[in-house]
Protein backbone atom coordinates (compact mmCIF):
# COMPACT_ATOMS: atom_id res chain seq x y z
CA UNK A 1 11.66 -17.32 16.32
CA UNK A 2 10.22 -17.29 19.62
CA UNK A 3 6.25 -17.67 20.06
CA UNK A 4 5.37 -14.03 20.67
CA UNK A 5 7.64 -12.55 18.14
CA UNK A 6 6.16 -14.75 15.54
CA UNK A 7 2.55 -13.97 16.77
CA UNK A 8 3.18 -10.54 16.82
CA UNK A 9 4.56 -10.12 13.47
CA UNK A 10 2.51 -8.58 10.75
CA UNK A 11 1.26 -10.82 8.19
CA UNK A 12 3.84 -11.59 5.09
CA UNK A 13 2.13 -9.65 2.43
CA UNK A 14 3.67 -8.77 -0.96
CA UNK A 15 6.63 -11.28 -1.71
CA UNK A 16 5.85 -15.30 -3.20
CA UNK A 17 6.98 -18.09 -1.21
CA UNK A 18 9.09 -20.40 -2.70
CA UNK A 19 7.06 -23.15 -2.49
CA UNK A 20 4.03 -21.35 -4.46
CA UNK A 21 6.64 -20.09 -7.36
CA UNK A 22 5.49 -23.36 -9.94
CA UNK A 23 1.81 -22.73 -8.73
CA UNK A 24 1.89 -19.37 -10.26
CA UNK A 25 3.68 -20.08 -13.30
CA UNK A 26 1.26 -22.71 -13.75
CA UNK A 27 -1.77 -20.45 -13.55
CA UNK A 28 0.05 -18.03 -15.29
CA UNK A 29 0.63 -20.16 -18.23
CA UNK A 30 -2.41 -21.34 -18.15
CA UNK A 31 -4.62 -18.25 -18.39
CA UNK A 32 -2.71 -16.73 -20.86
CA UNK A 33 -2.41 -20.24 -22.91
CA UNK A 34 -5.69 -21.72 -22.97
CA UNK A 35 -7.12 -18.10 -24.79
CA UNK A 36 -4.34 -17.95 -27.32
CA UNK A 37 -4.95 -21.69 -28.15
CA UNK A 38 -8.59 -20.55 -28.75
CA UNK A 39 -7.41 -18.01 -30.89
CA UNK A 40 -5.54 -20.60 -32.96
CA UNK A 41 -8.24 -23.13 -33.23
CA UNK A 42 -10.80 -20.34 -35.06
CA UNK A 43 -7.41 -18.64 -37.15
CA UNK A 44 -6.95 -22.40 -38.79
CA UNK A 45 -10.64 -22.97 -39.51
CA UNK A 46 -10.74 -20.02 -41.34
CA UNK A 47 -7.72 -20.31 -42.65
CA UNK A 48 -6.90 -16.58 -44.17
CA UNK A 49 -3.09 -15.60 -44.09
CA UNK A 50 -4.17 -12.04 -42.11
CA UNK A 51 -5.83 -14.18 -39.69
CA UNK A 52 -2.47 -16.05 -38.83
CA UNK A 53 -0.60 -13.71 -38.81
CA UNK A 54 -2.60 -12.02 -36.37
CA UNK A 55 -2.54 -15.17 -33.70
CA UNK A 56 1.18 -15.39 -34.41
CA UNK A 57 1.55 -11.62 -33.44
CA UNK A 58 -0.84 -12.77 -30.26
CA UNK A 59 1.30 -15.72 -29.40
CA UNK A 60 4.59 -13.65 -29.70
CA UNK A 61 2.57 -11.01 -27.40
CA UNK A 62 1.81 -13.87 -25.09
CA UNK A 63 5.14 -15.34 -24.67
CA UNK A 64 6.63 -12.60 -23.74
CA UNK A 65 4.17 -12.38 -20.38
CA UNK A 66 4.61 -15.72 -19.45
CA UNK A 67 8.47 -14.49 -19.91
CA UNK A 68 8.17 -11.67 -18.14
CA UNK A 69 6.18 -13.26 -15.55
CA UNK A 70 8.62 -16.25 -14.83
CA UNK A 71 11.39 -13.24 -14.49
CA UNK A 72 9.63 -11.43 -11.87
CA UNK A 73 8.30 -14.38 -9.72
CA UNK A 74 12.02 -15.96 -9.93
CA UNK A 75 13.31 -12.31 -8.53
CA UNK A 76 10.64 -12.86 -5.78
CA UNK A 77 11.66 -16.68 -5.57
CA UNK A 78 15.17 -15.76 -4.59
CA UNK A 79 14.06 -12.57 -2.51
CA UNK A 80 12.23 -15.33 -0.44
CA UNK A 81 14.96 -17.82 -0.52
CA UNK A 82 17.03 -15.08 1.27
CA UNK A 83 14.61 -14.46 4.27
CA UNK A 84 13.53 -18.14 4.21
CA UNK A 85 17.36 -18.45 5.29
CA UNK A 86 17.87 -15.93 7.60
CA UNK A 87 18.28 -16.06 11.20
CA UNK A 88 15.45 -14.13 12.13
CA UNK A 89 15.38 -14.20 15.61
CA UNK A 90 18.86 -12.54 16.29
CA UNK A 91 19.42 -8.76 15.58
CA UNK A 92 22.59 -10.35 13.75
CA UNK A 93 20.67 -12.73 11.25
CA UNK A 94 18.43 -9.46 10.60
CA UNK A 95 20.85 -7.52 9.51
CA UNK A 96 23.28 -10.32 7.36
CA UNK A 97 19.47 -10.64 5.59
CA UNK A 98 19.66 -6.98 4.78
CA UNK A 99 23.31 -6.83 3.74
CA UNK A 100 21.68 -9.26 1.33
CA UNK A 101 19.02 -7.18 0.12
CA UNK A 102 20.38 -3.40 -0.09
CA UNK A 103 21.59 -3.98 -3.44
CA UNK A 104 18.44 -5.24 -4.94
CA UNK A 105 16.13 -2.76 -2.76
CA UNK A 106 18.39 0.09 -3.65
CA UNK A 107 17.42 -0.67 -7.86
CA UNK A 108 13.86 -0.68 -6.95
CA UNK A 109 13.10 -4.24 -6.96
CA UNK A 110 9.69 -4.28 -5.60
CA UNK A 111 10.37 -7.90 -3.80
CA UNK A 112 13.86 -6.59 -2.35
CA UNK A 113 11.15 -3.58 -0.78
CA UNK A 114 9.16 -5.49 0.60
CA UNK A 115 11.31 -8.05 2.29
CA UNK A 116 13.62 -5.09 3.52
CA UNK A 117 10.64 -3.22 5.14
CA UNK A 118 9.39 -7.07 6.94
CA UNK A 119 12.94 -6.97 8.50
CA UNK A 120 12.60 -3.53 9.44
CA UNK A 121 9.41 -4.07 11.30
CA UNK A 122 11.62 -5.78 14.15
CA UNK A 123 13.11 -2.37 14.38
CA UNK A 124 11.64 0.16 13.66
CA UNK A 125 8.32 0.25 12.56
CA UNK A 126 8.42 3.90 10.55
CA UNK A 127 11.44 3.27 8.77
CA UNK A 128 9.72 0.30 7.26
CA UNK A 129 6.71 2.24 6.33
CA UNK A 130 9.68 4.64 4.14
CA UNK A 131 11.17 1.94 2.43
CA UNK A 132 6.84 0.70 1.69
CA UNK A 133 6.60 3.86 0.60
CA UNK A 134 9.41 3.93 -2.27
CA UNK A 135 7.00 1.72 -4.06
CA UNK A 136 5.56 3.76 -7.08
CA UNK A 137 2.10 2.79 -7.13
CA UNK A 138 1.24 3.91 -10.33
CA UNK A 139 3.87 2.04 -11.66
CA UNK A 140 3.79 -1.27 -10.23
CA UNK A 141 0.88 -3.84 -11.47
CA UNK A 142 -2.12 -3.49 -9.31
CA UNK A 143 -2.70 -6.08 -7.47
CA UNK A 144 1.53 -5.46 -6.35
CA UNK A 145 0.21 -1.71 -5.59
CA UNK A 146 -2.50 -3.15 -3.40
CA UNK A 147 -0.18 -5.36 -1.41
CA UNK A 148 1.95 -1.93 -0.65
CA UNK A 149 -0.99 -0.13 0.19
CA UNK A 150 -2.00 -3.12 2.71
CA UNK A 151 1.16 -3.08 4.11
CA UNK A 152 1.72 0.88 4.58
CA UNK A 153 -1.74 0.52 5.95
CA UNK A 154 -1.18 -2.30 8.55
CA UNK A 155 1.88 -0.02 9.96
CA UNK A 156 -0.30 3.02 10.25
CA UNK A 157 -2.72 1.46 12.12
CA UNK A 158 -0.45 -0.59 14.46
CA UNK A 159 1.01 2.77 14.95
CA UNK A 160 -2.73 4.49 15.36
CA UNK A 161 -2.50 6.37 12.27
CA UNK A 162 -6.18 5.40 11.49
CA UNK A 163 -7.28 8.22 8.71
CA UNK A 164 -3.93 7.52 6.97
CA UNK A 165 -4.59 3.68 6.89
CA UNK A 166 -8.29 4.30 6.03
CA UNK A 167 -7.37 6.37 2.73
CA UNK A 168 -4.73 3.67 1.33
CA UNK A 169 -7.21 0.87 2.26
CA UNK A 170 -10.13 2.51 0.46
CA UNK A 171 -7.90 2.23 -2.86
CA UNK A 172 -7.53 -1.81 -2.49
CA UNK A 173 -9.12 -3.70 -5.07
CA UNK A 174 -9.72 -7.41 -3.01
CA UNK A 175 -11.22 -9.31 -6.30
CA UNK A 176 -7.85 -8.30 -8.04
CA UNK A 177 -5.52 -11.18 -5.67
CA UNK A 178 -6.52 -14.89 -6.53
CA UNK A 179 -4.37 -16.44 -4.19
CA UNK A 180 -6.93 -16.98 -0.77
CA UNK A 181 -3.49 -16.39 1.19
CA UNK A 182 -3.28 -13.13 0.11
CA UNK A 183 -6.33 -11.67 -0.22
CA UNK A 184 -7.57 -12.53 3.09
CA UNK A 185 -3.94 -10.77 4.76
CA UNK A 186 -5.77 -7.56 2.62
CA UNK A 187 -9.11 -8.19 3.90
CA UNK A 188 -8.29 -8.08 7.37
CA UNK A 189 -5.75 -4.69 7.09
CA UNK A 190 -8.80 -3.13 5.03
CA UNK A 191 -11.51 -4.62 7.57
CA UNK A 192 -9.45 -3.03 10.28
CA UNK A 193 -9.50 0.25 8.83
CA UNK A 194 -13.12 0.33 8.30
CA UNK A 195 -13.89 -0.90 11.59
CA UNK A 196 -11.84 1.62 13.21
CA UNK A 197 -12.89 5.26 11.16
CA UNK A 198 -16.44 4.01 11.65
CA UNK A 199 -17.47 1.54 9.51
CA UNK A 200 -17.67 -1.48 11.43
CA UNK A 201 -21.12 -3.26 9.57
CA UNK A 202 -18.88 -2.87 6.52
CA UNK A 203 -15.65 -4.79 7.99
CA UNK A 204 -18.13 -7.35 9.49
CA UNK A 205 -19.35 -8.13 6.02
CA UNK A 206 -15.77 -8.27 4.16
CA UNK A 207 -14.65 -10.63 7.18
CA UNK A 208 -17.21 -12.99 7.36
CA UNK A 209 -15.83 -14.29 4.07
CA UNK A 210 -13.34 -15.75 5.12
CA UNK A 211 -12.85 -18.77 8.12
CA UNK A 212 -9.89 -18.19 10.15
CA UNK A 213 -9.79 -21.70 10.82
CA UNK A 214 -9.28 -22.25 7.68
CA UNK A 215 -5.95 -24.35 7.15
CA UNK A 216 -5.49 -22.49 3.60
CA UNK A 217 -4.85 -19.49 6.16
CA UNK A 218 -3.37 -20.59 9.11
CA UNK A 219 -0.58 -18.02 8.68
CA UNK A 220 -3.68 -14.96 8.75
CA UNK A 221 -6.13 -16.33 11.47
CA UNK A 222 -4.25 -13.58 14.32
CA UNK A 223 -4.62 -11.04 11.63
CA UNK A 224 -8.62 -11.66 11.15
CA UNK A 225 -9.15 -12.34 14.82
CA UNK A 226 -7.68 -9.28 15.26
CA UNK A 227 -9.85 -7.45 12.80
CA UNK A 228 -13.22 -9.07 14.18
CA UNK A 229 -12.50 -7.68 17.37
CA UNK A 230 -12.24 -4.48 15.99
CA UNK A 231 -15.14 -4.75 13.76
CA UNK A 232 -17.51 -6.34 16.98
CA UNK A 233 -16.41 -3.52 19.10
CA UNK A 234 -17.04 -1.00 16.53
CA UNK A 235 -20.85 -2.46 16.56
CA UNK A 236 -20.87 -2.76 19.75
CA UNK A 237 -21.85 -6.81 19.63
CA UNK A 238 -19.93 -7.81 23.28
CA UNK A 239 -20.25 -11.67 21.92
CA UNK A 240 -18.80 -11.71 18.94
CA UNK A 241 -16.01 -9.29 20.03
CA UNK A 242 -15.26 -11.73 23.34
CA UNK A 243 -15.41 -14.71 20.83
CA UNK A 244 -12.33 -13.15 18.94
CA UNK A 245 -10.40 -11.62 21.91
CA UNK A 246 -10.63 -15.52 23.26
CA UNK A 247 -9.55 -16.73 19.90
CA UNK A 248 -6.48 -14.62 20.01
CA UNK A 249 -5.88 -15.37 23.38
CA UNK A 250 -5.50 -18.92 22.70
CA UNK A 251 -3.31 -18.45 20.21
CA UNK A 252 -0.34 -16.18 22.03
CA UNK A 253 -2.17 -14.00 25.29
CA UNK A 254 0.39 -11.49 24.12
CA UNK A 255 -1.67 -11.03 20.85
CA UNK A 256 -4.22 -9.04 23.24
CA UNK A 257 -1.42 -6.33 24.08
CA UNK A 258 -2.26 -4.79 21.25
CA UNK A 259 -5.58 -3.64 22.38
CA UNK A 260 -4.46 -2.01 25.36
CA UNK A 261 -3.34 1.20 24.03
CA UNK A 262 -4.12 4.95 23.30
CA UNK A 263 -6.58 5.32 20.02
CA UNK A 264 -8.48 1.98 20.97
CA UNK A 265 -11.75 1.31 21.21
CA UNK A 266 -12.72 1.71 25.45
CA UNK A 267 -14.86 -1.27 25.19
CA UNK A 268 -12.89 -3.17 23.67
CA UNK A 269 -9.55 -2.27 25.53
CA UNK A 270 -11.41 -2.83 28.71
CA UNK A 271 -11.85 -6.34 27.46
CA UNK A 272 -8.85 -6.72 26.57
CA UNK A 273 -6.99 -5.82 29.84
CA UNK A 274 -9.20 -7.92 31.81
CA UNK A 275 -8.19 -10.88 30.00
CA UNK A 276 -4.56 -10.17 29.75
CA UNK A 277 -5.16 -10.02 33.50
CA UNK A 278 -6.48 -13.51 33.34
CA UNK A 279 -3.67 -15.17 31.94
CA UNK A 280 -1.46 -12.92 34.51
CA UNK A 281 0.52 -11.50 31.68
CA UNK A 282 -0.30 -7.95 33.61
CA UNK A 283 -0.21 -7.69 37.07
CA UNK A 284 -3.37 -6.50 38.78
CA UNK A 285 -2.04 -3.24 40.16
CA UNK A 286 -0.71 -2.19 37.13
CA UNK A 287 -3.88 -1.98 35.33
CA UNK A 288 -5.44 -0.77 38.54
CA UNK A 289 -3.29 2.52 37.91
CA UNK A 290 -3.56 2.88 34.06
CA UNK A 291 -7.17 2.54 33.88
């Protein structure tokens, strides 16, 4: 994929990597393992019949989650798999990718959804949000709803749908998503919104636990730049807003491009232009006219 494509694609939320599929079924055998092997350890010191039955009705119980758990995160295994092998940098690729996934998306396979609407992004924007938004909420695990509402939410906002993105941000739940990965992609959608419908102290807190020079998430760091600028402008603190505009700047210039449009903070769009003017990614007498 070419450098600004890649830097201006929205952060992967919702579907495993492959590489992180034995993490999880480690964790997830272990916190459901660890309890139940408690539970067994007091049912044989006391030793009544009721009592083992009742951890061998518990074990049985707990099986079938780790069962049910290795099922669902080897459907999002090979969901990944399929992207992973995709040529995403031709219009072709995209849509061979897709061919791949309409049969799983169309059952409601929440990974298929997800993976379909990242593809769709390179399109068109709103028909990704649709296919986000086939998602049953109410019936998907939470911390699986909360990576749909992050997602819906990052559209709407790179779209300037601000109250929309505000009320399906205000439902995430970030100490629900263990994986750092993750839950700082969430932070910085839900920072975003904050910053942007007023609530910029509040966004400024949520970042500012998390580094984006962290190498644990390397893959977020234009996504939390992005939301510190927001969250500095919306405070109106020049320095720490510069500090992130530079950051994203030195990452891919084009990153700033996404400042300079309607339903953007004048301070910091202002900022923005000027140093996409820098780098001589927009001629001079262009932004001359538009400002």
């Amino acid at each position: 994929m070419s450098k600004s494509a890649k830097s201006n694609s929205p952060a992967k939320i919702g579907a495993p990597a492959p590489d992180e599929f034995k993490r999880l079924m480690r964790t997830t055998a272990t916190r459901v393992g660890l309890p139940i092997l408690a539970v067994w350890v007091v049912a044989i010191l006391i030793g009544h019949p009721y009592v083992l039955i009742g951890a061998g009705v518990l074990t049985l119980a707990a099986l079938g989650i780790v069962g049910w758990a290795y099922w669902y995160l080897r459907k999002g295994r090979a969901v990944a798999n399929i992207l992973q092998s995709a040529d995403m940098t031709t219009a072709e690729g995209r849509k061979e990718a897709m061919g791949k996934l309409e049969g799983k998306a169309d059952k409601g396979d929440t990974a298929a959804l997800f993976a379909k609407a990242q593809l769709l992004m390179h399109e068109d924007p709103r028909k990704a949000l649709e296919v986000l938004e086939q998602i049953n909420l109410d019936k998907v695990m939470a911390p699986i709803a909360d990576e749909a509402r992050g997602q819906r939410a990052m559209i709407h906002l790179l779209m300037g749908e601000v109250d929309r993105a505000r009320t399906l941000v205000d439902a995430i739940d970030l100490s629900r998503h263990d994986q750092i990965k993750s839950r700082a992609a969430l932070a910085a959608v839900v920072a975003e919104a904050w910053a942007r419908s007023g609530q910029g102290k509040r966004a400024s807190e949520t970042l500012d636990l998390f580094d984006p020079e962290n190498g644990e998430i390397e893959e977020v760091k234009p996504q939390l730049y992005r939301s510190r600028a927001f969250a500095a402008a919306a405070q109106s603190d020049v320095k720490r807003m510069r500090h992130a505009l530079r950051r994203l700047k030195a990452i891919n210039p084009q990153l700033l491009g996404g400042f300079v449009q309607k339903k953007i903070h004048p301070l910091l769009e202002r900022e923005a232009r000027q140093m996409l003017v820098q780098t001589g990614a927009v001629p001079k007498k262009m932004v001359r006219r538009r400002v």
